[in-house]
C-alpha atoms as a PDB file:
ATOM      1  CA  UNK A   1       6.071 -23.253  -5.538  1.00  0.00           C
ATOM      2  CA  UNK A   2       7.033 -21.088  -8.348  1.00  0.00           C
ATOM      3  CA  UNK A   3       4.696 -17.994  -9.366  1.00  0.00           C
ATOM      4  CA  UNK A   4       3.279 -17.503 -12.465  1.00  0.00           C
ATOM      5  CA  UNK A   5       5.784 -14.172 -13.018  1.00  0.00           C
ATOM      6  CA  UNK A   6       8.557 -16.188 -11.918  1.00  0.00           C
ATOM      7  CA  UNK A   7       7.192 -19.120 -14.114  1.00  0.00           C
ATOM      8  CA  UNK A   8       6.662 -16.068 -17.324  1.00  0.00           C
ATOM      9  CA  UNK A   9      10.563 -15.112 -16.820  1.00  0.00           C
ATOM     10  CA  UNK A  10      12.241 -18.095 -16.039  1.00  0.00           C
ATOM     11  CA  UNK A  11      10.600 -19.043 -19.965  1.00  0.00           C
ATOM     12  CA  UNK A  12      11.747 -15.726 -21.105  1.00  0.00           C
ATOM     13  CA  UNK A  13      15.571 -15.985 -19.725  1.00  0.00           C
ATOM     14  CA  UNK A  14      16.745 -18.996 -20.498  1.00  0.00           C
ATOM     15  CA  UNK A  15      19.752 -19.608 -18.194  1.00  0.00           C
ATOM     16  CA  UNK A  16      20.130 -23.294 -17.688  1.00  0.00           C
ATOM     17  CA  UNK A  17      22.674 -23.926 -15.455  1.00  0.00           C
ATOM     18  CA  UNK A  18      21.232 -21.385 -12.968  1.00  0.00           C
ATOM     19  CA  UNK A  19      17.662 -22.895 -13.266  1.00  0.00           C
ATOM     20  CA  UNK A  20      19.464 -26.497 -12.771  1.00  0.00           C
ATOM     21  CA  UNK A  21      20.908 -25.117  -9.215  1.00  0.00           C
ATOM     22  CA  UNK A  22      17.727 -23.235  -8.168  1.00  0.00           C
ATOM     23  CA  UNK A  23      15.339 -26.374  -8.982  1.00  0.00           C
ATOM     24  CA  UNK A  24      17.974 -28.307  -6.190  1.00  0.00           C
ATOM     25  CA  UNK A  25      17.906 -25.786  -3.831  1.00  0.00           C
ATOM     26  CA  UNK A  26      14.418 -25.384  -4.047  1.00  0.00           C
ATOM     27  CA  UNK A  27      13.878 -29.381  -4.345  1.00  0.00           C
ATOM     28  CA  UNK A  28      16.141 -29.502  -0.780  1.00  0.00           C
ATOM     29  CA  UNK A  29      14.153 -26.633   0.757  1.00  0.00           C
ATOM     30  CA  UNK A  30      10.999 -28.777   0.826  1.00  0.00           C
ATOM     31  CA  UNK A  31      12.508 -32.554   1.217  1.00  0.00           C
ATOM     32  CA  UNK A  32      11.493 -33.842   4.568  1.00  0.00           C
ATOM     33  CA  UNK A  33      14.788 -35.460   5.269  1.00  0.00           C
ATOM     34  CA  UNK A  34      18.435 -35.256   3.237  1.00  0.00           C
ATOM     35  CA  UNK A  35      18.321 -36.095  -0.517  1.00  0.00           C
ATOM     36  CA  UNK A  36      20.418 -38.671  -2.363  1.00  0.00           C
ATOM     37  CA  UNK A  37      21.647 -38.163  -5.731  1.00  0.00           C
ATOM     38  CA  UNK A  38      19.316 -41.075  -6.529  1.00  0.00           C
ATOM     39  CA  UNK A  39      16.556 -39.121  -4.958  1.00  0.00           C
ATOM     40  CA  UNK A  40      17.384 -35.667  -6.892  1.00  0.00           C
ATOM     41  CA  UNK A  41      18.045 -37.231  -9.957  1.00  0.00           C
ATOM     42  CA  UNK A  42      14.345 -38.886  -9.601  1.00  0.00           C
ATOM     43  CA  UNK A  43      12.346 -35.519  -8.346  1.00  0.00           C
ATOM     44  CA  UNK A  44      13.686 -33.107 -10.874  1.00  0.00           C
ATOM     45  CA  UNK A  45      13.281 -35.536 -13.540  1.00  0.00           C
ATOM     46  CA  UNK A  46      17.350 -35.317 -14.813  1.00  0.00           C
ATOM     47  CA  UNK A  47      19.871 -37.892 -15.235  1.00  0.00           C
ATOM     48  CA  UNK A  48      22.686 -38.019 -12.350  1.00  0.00           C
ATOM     49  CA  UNK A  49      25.116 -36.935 -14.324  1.00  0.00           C
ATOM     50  CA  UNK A  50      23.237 -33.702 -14.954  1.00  0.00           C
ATOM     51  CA  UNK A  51      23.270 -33.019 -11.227  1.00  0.00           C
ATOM     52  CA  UNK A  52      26.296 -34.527  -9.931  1.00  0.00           C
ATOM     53  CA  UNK A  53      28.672 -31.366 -11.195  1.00  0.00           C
ATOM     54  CA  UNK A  54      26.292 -29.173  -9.974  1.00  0.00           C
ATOM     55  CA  UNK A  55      25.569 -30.455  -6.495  1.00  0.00           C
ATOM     56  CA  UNK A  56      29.646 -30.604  -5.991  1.00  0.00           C
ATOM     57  CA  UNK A  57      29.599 -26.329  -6.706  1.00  0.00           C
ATOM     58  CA  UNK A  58      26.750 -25.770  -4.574  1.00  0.00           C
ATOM     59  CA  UNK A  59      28.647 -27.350  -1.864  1.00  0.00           C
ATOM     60  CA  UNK A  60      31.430 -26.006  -2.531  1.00  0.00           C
ATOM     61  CA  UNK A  61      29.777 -22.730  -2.015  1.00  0.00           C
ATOM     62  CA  UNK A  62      28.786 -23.782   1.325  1.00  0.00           C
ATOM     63  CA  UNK A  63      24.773 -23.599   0.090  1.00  0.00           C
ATOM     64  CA  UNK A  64      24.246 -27.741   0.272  1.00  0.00           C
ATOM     65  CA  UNK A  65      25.887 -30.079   2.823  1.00  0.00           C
ATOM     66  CA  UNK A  66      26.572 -33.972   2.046  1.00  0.00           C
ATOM     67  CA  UNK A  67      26.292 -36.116   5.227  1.00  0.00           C
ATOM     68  CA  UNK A  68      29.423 -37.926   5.704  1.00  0.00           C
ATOM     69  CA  UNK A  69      28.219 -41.665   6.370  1.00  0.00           C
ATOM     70  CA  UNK A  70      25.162 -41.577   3.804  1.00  0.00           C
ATOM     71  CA  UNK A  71      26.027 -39.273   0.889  1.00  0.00           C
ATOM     72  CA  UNK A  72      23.246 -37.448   1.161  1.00  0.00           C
ATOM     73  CA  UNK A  73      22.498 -33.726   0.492  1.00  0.00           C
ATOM     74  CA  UNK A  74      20.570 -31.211   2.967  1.00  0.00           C
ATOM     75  CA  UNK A  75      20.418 -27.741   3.247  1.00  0.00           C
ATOM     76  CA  UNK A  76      23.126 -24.911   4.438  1.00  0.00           C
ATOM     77  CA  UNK A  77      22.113 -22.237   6.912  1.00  0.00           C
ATOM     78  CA  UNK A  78      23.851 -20.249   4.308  1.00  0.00           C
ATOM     79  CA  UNK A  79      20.356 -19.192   2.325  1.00  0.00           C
ATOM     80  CA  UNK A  80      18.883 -18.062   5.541  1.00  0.00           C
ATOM     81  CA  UNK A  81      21.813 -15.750   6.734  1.00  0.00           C
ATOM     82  CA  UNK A  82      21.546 -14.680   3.405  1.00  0.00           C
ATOM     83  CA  UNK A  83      18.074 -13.969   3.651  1.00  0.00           C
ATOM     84  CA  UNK A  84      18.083 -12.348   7.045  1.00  0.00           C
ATOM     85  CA  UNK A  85      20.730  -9.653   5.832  1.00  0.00           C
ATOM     86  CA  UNK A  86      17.355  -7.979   5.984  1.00  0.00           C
ATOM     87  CA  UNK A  87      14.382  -8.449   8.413  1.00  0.00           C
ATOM     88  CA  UNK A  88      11.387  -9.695   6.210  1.00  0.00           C
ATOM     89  CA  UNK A  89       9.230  -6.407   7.869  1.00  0.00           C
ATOM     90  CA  UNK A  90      11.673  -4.055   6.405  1.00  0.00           C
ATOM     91  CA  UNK A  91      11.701  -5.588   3.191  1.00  0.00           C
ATOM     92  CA  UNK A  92       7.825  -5.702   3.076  1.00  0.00           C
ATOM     93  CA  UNK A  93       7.875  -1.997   3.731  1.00  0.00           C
ATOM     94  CA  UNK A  94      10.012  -1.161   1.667  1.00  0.00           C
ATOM     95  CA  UNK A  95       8.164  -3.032  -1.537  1.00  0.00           C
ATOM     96  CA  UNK A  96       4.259  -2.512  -0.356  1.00  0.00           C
ATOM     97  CA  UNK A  97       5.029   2.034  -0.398  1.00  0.00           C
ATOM     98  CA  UNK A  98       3.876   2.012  -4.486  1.00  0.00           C
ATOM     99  CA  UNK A  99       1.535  -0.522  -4.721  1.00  0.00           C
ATOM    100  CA  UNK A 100      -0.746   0.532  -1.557  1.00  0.00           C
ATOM    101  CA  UNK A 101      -0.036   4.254  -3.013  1.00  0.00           C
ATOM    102  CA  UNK A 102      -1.217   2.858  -6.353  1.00  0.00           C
ATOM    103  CA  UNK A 103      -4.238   0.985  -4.483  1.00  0.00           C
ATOM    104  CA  UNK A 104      -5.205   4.708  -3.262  1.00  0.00           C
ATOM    105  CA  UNK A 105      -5.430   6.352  -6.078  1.00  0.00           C
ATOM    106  CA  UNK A 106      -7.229   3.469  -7.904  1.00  0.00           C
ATOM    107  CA  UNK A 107     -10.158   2.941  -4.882  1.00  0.00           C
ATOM    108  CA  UNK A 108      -9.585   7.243  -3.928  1.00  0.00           C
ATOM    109  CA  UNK A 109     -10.008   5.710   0.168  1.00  0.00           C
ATOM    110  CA  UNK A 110      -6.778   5.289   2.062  1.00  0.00           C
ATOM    111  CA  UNK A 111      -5.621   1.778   2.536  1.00  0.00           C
ATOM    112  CA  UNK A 112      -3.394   0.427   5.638  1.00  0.00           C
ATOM    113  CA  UNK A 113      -0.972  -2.363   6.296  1.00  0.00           C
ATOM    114  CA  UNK A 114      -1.462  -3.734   9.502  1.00  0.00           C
ATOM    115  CA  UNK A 115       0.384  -7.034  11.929  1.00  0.00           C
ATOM    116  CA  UNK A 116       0.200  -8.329  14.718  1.00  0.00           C
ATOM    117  CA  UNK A 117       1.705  -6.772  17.627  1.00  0.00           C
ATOM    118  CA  UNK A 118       1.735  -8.159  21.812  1.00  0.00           C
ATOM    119  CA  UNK A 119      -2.099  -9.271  20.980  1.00  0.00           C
ATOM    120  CA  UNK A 120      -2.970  -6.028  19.160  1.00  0.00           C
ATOM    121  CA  UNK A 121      -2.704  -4.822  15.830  1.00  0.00           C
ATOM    122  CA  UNK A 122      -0.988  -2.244  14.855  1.00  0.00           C
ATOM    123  CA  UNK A 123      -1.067  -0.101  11.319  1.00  0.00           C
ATOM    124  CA  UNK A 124       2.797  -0.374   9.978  1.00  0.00           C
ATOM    125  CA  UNK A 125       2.132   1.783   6.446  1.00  0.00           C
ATOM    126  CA  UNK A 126      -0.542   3.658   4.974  1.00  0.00           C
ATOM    127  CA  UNK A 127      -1.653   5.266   1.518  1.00  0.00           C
ATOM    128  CA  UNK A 128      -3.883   8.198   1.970  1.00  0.00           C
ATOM    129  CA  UNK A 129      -6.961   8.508  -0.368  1.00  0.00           C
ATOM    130  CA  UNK A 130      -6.662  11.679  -3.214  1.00  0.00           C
ATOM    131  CA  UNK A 131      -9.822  12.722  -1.635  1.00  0.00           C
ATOM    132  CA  UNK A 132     -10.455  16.324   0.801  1.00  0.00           C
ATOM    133  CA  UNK A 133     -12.290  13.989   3.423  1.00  0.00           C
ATOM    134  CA  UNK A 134     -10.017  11.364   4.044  1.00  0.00           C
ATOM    135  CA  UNK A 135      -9.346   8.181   6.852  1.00  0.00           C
ATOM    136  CA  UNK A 136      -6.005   8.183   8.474  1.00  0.00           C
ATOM    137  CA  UNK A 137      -4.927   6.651  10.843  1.00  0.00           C
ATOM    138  CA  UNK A 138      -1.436   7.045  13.872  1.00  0.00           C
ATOM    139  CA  UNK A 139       1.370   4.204  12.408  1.00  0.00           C
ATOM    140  CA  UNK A 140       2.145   2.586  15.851  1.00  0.00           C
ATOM    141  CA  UNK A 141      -0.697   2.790  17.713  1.00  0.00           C
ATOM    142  CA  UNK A 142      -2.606  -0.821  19.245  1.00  0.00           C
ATOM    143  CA  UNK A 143      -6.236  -1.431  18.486  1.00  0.00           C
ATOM    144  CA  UNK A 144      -8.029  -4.386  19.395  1.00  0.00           C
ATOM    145  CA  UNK A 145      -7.530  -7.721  17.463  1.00  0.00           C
ATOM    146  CA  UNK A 146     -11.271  -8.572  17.913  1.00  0.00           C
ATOM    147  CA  UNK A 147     -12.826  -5.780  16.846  1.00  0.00           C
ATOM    148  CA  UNK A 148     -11.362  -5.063  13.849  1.00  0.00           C
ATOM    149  CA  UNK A 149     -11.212  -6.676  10.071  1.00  0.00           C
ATOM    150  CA  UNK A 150      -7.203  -7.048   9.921  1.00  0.00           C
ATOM    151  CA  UNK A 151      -7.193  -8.882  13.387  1.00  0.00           C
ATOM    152  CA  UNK A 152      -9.444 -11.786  12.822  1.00  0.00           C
ATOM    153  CA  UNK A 153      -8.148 -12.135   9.338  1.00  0.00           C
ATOM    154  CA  UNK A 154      -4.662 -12.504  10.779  1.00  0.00           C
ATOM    155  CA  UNK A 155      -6.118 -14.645  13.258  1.00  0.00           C
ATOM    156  CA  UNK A 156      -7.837 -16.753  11.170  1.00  0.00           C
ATOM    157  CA  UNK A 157      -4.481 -17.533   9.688  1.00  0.00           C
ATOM    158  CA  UNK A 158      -3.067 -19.518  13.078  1.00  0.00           C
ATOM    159  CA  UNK A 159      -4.810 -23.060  14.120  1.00  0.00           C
ATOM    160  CA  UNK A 160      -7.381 -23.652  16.404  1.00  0.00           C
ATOM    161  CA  UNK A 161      -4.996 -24.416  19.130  1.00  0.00           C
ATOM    162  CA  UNK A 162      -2.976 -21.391  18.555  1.00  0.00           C
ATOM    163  CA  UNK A 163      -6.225 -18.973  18.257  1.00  0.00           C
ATOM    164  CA  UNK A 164      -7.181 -20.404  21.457  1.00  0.00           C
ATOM    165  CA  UNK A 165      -3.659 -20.112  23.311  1.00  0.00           C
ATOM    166  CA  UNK A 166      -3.453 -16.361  21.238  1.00  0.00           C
ATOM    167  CA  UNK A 167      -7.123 -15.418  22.513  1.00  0.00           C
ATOM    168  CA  UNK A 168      -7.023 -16.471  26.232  1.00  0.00           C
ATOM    169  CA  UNK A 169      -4.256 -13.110  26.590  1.00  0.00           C
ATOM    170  CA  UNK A 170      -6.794 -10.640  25.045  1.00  0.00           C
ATOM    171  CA  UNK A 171      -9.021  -8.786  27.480  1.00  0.00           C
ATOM    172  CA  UNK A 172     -11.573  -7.748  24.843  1.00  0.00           C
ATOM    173  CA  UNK A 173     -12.155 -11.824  24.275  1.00  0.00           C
ATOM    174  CA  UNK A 174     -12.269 -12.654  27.880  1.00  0.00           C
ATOM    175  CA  UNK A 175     -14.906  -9.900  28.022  1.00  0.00           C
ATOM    176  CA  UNK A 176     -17.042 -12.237  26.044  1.00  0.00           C
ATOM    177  CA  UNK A 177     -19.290 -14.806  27.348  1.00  0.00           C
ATOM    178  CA  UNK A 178     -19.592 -17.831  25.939  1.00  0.00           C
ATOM    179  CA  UNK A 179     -22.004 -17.928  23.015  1.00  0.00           C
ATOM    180  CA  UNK A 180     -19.941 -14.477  21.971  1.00  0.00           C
ATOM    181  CA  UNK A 181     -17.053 -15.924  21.922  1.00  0.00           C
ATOM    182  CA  UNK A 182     -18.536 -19.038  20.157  1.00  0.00           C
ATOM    183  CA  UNK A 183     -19.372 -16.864  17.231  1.00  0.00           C
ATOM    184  CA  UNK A 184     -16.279 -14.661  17.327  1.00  0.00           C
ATOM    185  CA  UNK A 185     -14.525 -18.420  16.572  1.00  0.00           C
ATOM    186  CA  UNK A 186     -17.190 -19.118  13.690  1.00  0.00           C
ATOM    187  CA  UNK A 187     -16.520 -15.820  12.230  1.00  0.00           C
ATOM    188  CA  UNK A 188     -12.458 -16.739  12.115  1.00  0.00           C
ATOM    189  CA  UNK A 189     -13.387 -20.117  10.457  1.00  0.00           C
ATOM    190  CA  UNK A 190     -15.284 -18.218   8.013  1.00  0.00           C
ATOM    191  CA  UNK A 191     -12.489 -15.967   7.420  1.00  0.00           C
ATOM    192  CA  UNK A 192     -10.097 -18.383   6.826  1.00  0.00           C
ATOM    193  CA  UNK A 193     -12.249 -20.352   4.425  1.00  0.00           C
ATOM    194  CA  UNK A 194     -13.041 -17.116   2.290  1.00  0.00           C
ATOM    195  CA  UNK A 195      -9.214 -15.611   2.466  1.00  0.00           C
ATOM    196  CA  UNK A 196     -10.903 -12.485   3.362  1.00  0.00           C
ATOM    197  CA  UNK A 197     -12.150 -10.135   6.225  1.00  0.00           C
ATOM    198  CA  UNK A 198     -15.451  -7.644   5.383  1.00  0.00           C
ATOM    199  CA  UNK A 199     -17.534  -5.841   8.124  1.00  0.00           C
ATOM    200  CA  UNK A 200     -19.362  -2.786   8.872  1.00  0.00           C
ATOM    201  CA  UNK A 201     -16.607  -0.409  11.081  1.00  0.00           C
ATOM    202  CA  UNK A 202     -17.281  -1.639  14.802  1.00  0.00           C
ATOM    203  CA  UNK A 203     -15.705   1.845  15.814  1.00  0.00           C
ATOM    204  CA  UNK A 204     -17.187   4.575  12.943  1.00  0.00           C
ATOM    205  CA  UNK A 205     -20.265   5.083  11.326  1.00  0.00           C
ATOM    206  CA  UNK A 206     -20.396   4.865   7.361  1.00  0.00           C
ATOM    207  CA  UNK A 207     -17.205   3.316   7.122  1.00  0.00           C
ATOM    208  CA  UNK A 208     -16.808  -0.471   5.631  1.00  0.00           C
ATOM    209  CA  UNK A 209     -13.590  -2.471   6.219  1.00  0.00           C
ATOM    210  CA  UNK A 210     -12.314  -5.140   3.656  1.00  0.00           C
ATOM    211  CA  UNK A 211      -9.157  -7.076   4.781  1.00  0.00           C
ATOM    212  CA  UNK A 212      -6.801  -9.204   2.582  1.00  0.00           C
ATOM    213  CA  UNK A 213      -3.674 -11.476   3.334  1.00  0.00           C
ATOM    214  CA  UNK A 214      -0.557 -10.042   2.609  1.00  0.00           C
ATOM    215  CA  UNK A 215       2.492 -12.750   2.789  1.00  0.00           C
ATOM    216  CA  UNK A 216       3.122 -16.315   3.875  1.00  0.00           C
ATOM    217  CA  UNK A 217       2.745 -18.039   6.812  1.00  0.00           C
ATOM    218  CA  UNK A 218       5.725 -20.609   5.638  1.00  0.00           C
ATOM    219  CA  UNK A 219       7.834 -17.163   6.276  1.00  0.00           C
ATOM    220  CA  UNK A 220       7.088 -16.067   9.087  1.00  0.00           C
ATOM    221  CA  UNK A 221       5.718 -12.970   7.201  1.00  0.00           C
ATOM    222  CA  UNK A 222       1.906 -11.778   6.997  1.00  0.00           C
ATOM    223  CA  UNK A 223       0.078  -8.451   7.365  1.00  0.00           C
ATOM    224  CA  UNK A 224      -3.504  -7.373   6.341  1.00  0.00           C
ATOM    225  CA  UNK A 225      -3.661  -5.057   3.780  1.00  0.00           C
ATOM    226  CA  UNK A 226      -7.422  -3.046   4.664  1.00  0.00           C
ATOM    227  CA  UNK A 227      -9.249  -0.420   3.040  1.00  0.00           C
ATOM    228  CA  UNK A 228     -11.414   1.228   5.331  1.00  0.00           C
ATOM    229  CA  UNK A 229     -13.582   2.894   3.547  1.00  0.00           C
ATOM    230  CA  UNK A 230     -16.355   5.477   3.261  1.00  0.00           C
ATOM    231  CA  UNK A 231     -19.857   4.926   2.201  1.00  0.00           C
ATOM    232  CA  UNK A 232     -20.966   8.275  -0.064  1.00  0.00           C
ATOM    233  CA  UNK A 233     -23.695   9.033  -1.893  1.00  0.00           C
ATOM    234  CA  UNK A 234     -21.288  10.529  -4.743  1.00  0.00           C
ATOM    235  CA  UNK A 235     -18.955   7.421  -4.842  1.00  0.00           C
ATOM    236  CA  UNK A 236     -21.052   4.537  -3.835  1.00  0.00           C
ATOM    237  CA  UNK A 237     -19.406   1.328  -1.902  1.00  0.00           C
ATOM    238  CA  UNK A 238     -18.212  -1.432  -5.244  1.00  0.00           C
ATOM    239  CA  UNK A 239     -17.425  -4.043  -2.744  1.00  0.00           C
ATOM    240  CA  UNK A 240     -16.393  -6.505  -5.657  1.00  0.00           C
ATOM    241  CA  UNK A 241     -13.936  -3.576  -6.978  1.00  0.00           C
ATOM    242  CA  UNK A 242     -12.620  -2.944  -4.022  1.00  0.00           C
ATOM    243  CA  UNK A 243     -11.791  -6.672  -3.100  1.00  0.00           C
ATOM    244  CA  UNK A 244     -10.501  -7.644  -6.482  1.00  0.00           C
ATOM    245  CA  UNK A 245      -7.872  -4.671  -6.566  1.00  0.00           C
ATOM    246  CA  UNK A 246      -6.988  -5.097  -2.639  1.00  0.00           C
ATOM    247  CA  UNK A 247      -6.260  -8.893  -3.990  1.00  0.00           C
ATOM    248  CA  UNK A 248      -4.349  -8.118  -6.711  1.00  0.00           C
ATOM    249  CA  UNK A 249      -2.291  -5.181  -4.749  1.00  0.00           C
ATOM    250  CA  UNK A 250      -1.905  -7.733  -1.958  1.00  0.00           C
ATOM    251  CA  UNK A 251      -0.146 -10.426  -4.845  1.00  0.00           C
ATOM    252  CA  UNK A 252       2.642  -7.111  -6.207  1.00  0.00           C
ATOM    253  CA  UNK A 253       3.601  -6.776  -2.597  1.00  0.00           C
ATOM    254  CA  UNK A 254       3.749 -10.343  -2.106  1.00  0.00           C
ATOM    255  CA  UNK A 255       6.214 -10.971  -5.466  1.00  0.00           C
ATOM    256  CA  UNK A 256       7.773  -8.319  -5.015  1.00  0.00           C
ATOM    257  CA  UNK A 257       9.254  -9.251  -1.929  1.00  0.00           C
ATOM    258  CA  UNK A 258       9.767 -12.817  -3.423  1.00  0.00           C
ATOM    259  CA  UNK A 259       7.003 -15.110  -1.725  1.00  0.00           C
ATOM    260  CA  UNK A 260       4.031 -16.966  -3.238  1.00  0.00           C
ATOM    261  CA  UNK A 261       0.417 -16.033  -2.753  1.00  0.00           C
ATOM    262  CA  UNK A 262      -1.632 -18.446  -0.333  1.00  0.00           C
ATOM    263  CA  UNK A 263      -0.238 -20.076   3.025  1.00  0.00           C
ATOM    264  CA  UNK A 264      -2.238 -23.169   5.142  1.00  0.00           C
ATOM    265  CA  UNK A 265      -3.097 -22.596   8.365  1.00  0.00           C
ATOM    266  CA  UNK A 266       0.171 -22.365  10.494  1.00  0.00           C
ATOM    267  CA  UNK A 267       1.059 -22.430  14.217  1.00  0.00           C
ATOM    268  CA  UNK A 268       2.798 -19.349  15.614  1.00  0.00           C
ATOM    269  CA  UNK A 269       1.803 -18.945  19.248  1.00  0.00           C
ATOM    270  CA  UNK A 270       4.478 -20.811  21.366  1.00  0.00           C
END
């Protein structure tokens, strides 16, 4: 799925050829089994001839194979080495520094990145708020994936099974009886249906957490971007503002690294 930036440039730069290649690649990516030339010709809406040249350079480049017996094209491994030049953490650090700094500013309450970690969270990047009373918080250190906004929102993300297989290894769950953790599982499907985690702070006083995904499941990539933040009587709590820009800081970071915006439900826990 292409974004709508990549969708504004690729109308901007024309480049034929190249888009011709990528459309392939990307047509391959998703095919549940290898493609004819038929089959290409008939998903990307082009004549064979239009493909055939380009489908003999992409194997030639060691990007496509073509199955001896049937003719058929499927995917290299040469994309992912390619893409694992870098781990996919480093590169989302390395994008999400100026638009959670920007985020900051914008809100003035510090804003963190957070993942899952051995059945914890842990904070991986933060942006302190401009203000003289500030949150922040130790990079690194666990807190508890039930009690907190960015762990049931990342939770939320894995199926039923896989919360289930993810929760029975997390003391602060087995603590739970029944009806509690009952509602702890409503609260995930609610999560996952809004694409959002709010609460009042479990640990602090005045402070409100709002959670949003940041990357895609598909990937193997996702992190909560949260703004914890405090309730004042000179700055009062815009819970819409807040959201929206979280959201839209949460979509940079996520194009910036070269993903698309919403995942399904995926399984992880194996």
């Amino acid at each position: 799925m292409i974004s709508a930036k990549a969708q504004d440039a690729s109308e901007k730069f024309q480049v034929p050829a190249l888009a011709k290649g990528l459309d392939i690649l990307e047509t391959l990516a998703f095919a549940l089994e290898p493609q004819s030339l038929t089959d290409l010709a008939r998903t990307l809406g082009r004549s064979k001839n239009e493909i055939f040249r380009m489908l003999g350079y992409l194997e030639a480049r060691g990007y496509i194979v073509k199955e001896e017996r049937s003719g058929n094209y499927y995917l290299s491994l040469k994309l992912y080495e390619l893409a694992h030049t870098h781990t996919p953490m480093e590169q989302l650090l390395k994008v999400a520094t100026r638009p959670m700094e920007e985020l900051a500013r914008e809100l003035a309450q510090t804003c963190t990145l957070n993942v899952l970690h051995h059945y914890h969270v842990i904070a991986v990047a933060q942006a302190l708020s401009p203000r003289r009373v500030r949150l922040s918080f130790d990079l690194g250190r666990p807190f508890s994936v039930v009690y907190s906004v960015s762990g049931r929102l990342l939770l939320a993300q894995f199926s039923e099974d896989d919360q289930t297989a993810f929760l029975d290894r997390v003391p602060d769950y087995q603590a739970l009886d029944k009806m509690e953790q009952k509602a702890y599982k409503a609260k995930l499907h609610d999560i996952q249906e809004k694409g959002y985690a709010f609460a009042v702070s479990e640990w602090y006083e005045g402070v409100e957490d709002i959670s949003v995904l940041v990357g895609n499941a598909n990937a193997g990539l996702m992190a909560a971007l949260t703004v914890p933040g405090f309730k004042s009587t000179q700055r009062p709590w815009d819970f819409d503002k807040i959201l929206d820009a979280s959201q839209q800081c949460a979509n940079r970071i996520i194009e910036a690294v070269g993903l698309t915006p919403g995942s399904p439900v995926f399984s992880q826990v194996g």
